[in-house]
N, C-alpha and C. Protein backbone atom coordinates (compact mmCIF):
# COMPACT_ATOMS: atom_id res chain seq x y z
N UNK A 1 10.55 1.80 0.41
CA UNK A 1 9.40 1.56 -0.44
C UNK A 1 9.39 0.07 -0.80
N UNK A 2 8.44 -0.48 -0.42
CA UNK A 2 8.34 -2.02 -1.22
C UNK A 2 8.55 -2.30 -2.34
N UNK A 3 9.30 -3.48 -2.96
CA UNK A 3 8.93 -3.55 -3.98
C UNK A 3 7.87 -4.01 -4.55
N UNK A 4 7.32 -3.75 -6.42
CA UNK A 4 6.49 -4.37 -6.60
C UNK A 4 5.84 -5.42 -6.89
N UNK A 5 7.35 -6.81 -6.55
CA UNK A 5 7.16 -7.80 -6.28
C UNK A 5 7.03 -8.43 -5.05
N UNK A 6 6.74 -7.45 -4.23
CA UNK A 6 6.27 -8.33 -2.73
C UNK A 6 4.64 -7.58 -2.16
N UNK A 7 4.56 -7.37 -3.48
CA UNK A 7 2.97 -6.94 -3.27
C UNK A 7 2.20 -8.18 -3.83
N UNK A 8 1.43 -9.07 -2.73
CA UNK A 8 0.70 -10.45 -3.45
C UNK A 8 -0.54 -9.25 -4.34
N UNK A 9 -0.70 -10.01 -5.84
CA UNK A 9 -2.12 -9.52 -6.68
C UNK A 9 -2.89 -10.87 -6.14
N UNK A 10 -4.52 -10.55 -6.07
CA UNK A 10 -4.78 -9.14 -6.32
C UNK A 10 -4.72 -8.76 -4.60
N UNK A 11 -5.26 -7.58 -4.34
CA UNK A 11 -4.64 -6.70 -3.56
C UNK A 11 -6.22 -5.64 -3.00
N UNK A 12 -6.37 -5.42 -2.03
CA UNK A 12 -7.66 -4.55 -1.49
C UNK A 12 -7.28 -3.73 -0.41
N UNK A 13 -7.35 -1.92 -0.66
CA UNK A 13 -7.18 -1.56 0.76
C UNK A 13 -8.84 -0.99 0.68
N UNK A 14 -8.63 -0.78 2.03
CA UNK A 14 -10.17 -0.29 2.55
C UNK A 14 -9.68 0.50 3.47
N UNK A 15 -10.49 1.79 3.70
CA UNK A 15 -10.26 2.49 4.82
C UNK A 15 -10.37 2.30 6.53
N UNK A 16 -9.87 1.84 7.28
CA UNK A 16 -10.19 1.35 8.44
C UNK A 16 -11.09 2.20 9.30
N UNK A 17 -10.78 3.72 9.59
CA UNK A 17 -11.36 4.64 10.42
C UNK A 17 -12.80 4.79 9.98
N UNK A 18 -12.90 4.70 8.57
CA UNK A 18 -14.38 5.33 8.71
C UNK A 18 -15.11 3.61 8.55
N UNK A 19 -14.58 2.70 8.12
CA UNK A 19 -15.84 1.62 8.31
C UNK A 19 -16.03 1.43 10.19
N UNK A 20 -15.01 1.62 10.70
CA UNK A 20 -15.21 1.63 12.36
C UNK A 20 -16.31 2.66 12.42
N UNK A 21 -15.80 4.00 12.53
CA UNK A 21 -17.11 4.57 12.70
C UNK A 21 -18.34 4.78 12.50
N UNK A 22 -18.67 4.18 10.91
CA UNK A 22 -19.74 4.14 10.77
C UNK A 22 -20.58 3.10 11.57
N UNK A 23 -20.03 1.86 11.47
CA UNK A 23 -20.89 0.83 12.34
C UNK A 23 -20.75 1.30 13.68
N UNK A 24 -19.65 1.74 14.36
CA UNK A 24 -19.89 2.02 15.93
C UNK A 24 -21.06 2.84 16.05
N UNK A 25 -20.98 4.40 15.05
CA UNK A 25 -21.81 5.10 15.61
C UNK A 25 -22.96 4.90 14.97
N UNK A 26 -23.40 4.06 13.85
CA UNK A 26 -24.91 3.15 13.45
C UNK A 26 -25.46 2.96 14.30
N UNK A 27 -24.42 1.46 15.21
CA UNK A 27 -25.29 0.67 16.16
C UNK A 27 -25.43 1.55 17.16
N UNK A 28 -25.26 2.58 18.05
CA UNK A 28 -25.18 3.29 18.69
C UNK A 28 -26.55 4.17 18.61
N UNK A 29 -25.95 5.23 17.74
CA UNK A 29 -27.68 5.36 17.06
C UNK A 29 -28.64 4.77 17.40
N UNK A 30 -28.80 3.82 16.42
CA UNK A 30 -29.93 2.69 16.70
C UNK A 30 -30.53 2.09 18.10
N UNK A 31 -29.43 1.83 18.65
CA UNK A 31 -29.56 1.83 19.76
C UNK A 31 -30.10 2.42 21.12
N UNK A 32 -29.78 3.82 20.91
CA UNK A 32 -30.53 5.08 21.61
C UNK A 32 -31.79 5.18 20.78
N UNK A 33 -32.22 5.14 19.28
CA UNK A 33 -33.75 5.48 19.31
C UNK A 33 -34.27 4.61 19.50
N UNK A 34 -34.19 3.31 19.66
CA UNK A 34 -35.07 2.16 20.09
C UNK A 34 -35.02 1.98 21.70
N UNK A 35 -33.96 2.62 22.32
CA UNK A 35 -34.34 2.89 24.05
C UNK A 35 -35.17 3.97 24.52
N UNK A 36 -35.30 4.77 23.25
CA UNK A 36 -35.44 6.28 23.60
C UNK A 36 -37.26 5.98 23.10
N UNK A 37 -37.61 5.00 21.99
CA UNK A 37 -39.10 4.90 21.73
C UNK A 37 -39.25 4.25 22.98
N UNK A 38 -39.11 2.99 23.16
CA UNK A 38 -39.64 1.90 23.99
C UNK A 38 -39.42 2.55 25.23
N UNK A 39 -38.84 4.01 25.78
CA UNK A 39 -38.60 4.35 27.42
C UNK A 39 -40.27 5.39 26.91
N UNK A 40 -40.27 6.06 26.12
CA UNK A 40 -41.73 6.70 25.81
C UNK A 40 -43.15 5.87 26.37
N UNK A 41 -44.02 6.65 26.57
CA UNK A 41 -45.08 6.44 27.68
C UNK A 41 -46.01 6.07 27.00
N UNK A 42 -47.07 4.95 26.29
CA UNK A 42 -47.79 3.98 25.04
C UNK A 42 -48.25 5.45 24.93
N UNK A 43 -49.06 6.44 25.69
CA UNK A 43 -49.60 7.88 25.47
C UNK A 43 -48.97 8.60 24.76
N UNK A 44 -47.72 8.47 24.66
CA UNK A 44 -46.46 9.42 23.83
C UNK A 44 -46.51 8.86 22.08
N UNK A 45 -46.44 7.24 22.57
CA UNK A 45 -46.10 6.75 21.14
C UNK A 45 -47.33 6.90 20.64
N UNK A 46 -48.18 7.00 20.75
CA UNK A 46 -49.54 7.25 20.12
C UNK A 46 -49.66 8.21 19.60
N UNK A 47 -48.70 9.08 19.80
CA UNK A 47 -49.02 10.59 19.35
C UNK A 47 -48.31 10.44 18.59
N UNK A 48 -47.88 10.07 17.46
CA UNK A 48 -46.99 9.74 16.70
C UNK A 48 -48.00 9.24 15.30
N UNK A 49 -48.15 9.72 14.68
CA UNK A 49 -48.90 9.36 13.48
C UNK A 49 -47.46 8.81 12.55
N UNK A 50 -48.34 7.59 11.20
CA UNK A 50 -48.02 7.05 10.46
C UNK A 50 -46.77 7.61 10.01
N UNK A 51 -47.13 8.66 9.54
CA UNK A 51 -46.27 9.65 8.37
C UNK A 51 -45.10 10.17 9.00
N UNK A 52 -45.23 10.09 10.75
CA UNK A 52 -44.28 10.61 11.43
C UNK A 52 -43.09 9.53 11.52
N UNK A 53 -43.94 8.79 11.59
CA UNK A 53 -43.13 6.70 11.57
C UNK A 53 -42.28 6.68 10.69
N UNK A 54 -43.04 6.81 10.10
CA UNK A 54 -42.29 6.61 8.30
C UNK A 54 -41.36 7.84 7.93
N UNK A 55 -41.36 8.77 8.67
CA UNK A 55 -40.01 9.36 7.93
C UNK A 55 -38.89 9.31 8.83
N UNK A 56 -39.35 8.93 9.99
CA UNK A 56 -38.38 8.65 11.03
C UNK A 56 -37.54 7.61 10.32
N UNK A 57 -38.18 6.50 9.94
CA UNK A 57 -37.53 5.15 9.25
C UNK A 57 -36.88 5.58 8.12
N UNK A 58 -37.71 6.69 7.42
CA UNK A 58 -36.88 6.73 6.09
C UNK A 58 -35.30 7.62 6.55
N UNK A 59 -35.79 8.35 7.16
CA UNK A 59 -34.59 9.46 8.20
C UNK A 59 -33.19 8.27 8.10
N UNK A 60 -33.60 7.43 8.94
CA UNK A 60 -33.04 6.59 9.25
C UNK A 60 -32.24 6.01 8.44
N UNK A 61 -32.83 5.18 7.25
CA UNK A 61 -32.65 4.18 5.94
C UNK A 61 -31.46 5.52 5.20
N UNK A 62 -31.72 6.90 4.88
CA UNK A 62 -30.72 7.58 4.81
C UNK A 62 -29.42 7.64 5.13
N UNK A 63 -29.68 7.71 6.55
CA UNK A 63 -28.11 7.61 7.12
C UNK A 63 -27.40 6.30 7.00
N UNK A 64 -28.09 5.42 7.19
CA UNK A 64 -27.70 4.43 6.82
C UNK A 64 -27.11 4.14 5.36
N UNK A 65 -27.71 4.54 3.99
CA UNK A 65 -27.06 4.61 2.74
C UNK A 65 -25.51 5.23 2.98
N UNK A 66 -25.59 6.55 3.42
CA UNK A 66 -24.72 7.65 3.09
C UNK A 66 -23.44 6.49 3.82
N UNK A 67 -23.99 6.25 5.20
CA UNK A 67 -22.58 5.03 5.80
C UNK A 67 -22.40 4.13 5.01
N UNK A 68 -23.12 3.37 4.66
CA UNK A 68 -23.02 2.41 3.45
C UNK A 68 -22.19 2.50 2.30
N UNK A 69 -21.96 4.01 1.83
CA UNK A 69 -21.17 4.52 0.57
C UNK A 69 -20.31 4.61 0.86
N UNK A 70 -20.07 5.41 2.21
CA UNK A 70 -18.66 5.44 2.80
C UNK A 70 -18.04 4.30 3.17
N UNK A 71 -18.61 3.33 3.55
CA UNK A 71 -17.74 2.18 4.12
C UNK A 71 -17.41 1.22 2.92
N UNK A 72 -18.16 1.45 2.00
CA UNK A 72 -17.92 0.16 0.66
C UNK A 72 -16.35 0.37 0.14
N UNK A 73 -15.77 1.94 0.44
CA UNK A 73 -14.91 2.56 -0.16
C UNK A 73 -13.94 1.77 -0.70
N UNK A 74 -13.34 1.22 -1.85
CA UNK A 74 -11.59 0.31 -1.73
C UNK A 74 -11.31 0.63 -2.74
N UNK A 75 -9.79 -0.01 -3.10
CA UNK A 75 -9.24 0.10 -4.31
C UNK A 75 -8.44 -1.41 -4.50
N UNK A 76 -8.61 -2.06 -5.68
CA UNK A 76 -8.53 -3.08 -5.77
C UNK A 76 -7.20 -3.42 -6.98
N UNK A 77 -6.34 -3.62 -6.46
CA UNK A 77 -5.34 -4.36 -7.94
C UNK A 77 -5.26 -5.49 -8.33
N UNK A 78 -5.27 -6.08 -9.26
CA UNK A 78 -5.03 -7.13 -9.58
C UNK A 78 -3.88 -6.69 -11.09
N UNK A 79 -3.67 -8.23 -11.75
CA UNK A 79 -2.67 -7.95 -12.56
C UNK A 79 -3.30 -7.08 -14.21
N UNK A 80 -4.47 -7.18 -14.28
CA UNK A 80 -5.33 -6.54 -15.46
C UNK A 80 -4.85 -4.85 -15.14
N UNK A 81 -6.03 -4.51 -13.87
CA UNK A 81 -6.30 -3.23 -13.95
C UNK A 81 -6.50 -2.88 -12.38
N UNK A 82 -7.00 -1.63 -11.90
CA UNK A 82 -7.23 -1.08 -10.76
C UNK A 82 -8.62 -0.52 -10.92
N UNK A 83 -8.97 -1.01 -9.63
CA UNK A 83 -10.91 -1.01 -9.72
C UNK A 83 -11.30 0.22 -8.23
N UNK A 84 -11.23 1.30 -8.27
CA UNK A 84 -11.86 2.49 -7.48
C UNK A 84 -13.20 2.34 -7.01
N UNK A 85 -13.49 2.10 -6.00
CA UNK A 85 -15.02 2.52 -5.70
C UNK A 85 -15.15 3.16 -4.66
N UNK A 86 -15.79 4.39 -4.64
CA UNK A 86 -16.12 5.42 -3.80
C UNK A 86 -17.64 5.65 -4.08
N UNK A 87 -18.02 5.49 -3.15
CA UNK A 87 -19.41 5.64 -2.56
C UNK A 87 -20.05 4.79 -3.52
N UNK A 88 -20.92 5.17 -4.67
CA UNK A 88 -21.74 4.46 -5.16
C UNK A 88 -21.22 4.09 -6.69
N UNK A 89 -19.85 5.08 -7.33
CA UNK A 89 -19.66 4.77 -8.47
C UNK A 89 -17.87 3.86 -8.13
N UNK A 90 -18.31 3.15 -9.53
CA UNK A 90 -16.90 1.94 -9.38
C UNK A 90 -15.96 2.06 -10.83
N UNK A 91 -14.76 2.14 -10.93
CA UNK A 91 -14.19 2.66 -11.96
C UNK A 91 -13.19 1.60 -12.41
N UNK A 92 -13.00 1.18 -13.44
CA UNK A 92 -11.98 0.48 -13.37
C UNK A 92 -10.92 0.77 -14.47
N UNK A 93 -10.11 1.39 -13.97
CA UNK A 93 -8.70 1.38 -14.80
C UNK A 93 -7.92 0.74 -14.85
N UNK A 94 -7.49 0.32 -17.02
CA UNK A 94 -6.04 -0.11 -17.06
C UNK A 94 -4.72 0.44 -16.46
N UNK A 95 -3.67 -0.30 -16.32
CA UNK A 95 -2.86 0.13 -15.64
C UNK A 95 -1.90 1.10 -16.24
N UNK A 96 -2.32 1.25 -17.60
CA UNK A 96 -1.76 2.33 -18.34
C UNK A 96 -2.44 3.53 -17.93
N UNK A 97 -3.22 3.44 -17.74
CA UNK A 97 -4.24 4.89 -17.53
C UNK A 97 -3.55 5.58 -16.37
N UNK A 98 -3.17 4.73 -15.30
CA UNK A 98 -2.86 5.32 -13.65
C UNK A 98 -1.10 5.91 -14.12
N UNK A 99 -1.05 6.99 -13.98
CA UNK A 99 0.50 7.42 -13.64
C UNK A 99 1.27 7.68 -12.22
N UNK A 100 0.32 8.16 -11.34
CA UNK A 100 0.92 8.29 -10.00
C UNK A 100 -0.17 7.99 -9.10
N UNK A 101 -0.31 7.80 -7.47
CA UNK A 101 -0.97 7.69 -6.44
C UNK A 101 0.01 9.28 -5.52
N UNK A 102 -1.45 9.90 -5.00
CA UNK A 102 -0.34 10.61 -3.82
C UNK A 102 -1.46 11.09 -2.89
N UNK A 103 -0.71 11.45 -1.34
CA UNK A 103 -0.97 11.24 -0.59
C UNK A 103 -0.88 12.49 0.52
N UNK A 104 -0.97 14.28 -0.32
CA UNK A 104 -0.08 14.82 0.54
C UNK A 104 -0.34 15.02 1.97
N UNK A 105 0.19 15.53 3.01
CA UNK A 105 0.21 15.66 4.36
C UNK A 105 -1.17 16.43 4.65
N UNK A 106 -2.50 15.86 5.28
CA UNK A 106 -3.34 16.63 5.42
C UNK A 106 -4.63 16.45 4.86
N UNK A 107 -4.35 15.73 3.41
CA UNK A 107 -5.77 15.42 2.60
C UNK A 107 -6.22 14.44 2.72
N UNK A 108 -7.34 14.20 2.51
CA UNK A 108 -8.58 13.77 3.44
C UNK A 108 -7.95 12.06 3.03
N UNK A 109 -8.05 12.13 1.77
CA UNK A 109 -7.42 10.64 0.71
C UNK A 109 -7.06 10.96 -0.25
N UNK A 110 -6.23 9.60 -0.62
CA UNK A 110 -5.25 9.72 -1.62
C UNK A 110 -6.07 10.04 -3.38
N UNK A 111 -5.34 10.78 -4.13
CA UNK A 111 -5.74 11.20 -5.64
C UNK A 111 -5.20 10.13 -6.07
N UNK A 112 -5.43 10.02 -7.23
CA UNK A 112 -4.75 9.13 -8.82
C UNK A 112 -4.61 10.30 -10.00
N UNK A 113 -3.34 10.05 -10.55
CA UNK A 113 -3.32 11.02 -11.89
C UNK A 113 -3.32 10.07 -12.57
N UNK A 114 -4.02 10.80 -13.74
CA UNK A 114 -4.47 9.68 -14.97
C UNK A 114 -3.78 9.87 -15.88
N UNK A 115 -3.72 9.17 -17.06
CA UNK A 115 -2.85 9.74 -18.22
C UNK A 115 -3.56 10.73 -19.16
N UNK A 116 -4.79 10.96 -19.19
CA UNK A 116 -5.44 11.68 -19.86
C UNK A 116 -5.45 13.27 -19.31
N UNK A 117 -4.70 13.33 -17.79
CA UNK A 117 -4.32 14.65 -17.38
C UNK A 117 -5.48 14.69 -16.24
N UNK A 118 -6.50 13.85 -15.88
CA UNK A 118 -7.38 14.11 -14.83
C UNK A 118 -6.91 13.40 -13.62
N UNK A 119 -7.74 13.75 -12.38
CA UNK A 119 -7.27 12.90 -11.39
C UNK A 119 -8.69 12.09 -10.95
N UNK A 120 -8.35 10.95 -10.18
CA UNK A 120 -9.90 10.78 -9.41
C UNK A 120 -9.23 10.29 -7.88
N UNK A 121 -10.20 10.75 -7.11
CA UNK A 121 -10.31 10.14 -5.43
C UNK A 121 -10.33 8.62 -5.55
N UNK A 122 -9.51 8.29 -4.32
CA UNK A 122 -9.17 7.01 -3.76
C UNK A 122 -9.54 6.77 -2.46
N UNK A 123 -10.70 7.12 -2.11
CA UNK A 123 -11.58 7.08 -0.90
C UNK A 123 -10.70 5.85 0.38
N UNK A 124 -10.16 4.90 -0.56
CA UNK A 124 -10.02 4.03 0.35
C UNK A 124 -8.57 4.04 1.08
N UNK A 125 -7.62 5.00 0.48
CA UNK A 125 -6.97 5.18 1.52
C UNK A 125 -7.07 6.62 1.99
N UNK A 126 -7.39 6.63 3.43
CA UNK A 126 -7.51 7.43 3.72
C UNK A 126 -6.48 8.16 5.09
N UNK A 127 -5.94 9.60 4.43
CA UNK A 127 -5.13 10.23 5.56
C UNK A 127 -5.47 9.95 7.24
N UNK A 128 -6.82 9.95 7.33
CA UNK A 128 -7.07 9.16 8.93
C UNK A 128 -6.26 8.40 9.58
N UNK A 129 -6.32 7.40 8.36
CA UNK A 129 -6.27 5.86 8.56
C UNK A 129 -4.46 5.61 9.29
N UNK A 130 -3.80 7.06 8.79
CA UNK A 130 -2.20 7.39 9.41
C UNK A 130 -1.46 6.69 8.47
N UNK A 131 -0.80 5.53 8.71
CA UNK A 131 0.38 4.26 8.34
C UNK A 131 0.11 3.81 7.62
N UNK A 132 -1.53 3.25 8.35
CA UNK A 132 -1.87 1.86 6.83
C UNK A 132 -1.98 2.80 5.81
N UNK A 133 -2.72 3.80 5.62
CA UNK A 133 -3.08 4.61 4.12
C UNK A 133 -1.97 5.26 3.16
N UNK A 134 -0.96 5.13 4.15
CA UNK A 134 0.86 5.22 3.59
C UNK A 134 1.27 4.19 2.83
N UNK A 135 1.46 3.49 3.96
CA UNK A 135 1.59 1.67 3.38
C UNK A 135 1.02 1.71 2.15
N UNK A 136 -0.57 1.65 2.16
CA UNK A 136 -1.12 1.49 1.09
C UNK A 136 -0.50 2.37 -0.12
N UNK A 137 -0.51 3.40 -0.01
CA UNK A 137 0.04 4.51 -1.15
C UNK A 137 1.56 4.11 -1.56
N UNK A 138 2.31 3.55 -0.67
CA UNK A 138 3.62 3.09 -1.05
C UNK A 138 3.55 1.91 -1.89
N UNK A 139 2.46 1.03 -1.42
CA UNK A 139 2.80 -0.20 -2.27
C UNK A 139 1.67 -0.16 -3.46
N UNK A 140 0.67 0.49 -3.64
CA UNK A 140 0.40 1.14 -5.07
C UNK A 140 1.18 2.22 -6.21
N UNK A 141 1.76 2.79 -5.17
CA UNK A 141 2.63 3.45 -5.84
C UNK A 141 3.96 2.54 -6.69
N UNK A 142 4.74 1.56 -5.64
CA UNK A 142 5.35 0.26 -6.42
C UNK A 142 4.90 -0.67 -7.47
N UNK A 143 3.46 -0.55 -7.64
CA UNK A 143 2.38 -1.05 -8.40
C UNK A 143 2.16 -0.27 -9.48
N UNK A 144 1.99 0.93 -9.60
CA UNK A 144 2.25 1.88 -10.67
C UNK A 144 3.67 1.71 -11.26
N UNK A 145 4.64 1.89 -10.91
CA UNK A 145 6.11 2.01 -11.68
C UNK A 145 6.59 0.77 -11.93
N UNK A 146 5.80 -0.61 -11.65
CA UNK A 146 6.24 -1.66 -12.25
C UNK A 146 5.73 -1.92 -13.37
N UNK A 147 4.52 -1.09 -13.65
CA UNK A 147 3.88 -1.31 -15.72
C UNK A 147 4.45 -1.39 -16.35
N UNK A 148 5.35 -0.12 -16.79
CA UNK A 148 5.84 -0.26 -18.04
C UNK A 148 6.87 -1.29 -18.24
N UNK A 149 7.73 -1.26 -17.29
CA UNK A 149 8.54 -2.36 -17.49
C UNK A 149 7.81 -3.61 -17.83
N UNK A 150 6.64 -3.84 -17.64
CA UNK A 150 5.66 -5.31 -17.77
C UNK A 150 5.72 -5.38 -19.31
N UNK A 151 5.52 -4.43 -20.00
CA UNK A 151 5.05 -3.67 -21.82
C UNK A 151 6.75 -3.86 -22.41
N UNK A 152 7.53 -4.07 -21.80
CA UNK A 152 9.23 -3.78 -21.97
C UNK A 152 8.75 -5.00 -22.91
């Protein structure tokens, strides 16, 4: 386990697997419906009213958010506090608040237990991700058990 003096603050993990996939399979996407309009016959695209346009785009602008939430995912330390953001909401806890990080074999990403007895998701490391999301959980976890001693 590292210690929690060879962790430089501040500190950012991000999930690797899903910001890859989202942009691979975005541009990809994108890619096929703009080969897939422009291979259409001007007779085809014509048949296509406004409203059909427009929700195609909005269709679109959707998936695009939902990747967007997913990929923003991190968790951020510095020497104050720890800053969570998963999808669209951002949290930031003192370092008193965080008691553990864990990681068990199988789940999707890592929890936080709080001191108030709740937990919240840590989107950004994620079981996918294999090593790094270990790594990461090891050296937050060294980041957690160096507080109190800080308060000593």
């Amino acid at each position: 386990m590292p210690a929690a003096s060879e962790v430089a603050l501040p500190r950012t993990w991000r999930p690797a697997g899903v910001r890859f996939a989202v942009i691979g399979f975005g541009v990809m996407l994108l890619v096929v419906c703009v080969a897939c309009w422009f291979g259409f016959d001007e007779s085809v695209r014509e048949r296509f009213s406004w409203l059909q346009r427009i929700t195609v785009l909005a269709m679109g602008a959707g998936l695009a958010t939902c990747g967007w939430a997913l990929a923003r995912a991190r968790v951020t330390a510095d020497a104050e506090s720890l800053t969570v953001v998963n999808g669209f909401r951002t949290r930031r806890l003192e370092w008193a608040e965080v008691v553990a990080v864990h990681l068990p074999a199988g789940a999707p990403w890592a929890t936080l237990d709080l001191a108030d007895g709740t937990e919240i998701s840590a989107m950004a490391l994620q079981g996918s991700d294999g090593r790094g999301a270990r790594d990461g959980v090891r050296e937050l976890r060294a980041l957690i058990d160096r507080q109190p001693s800080d308060d000593s």
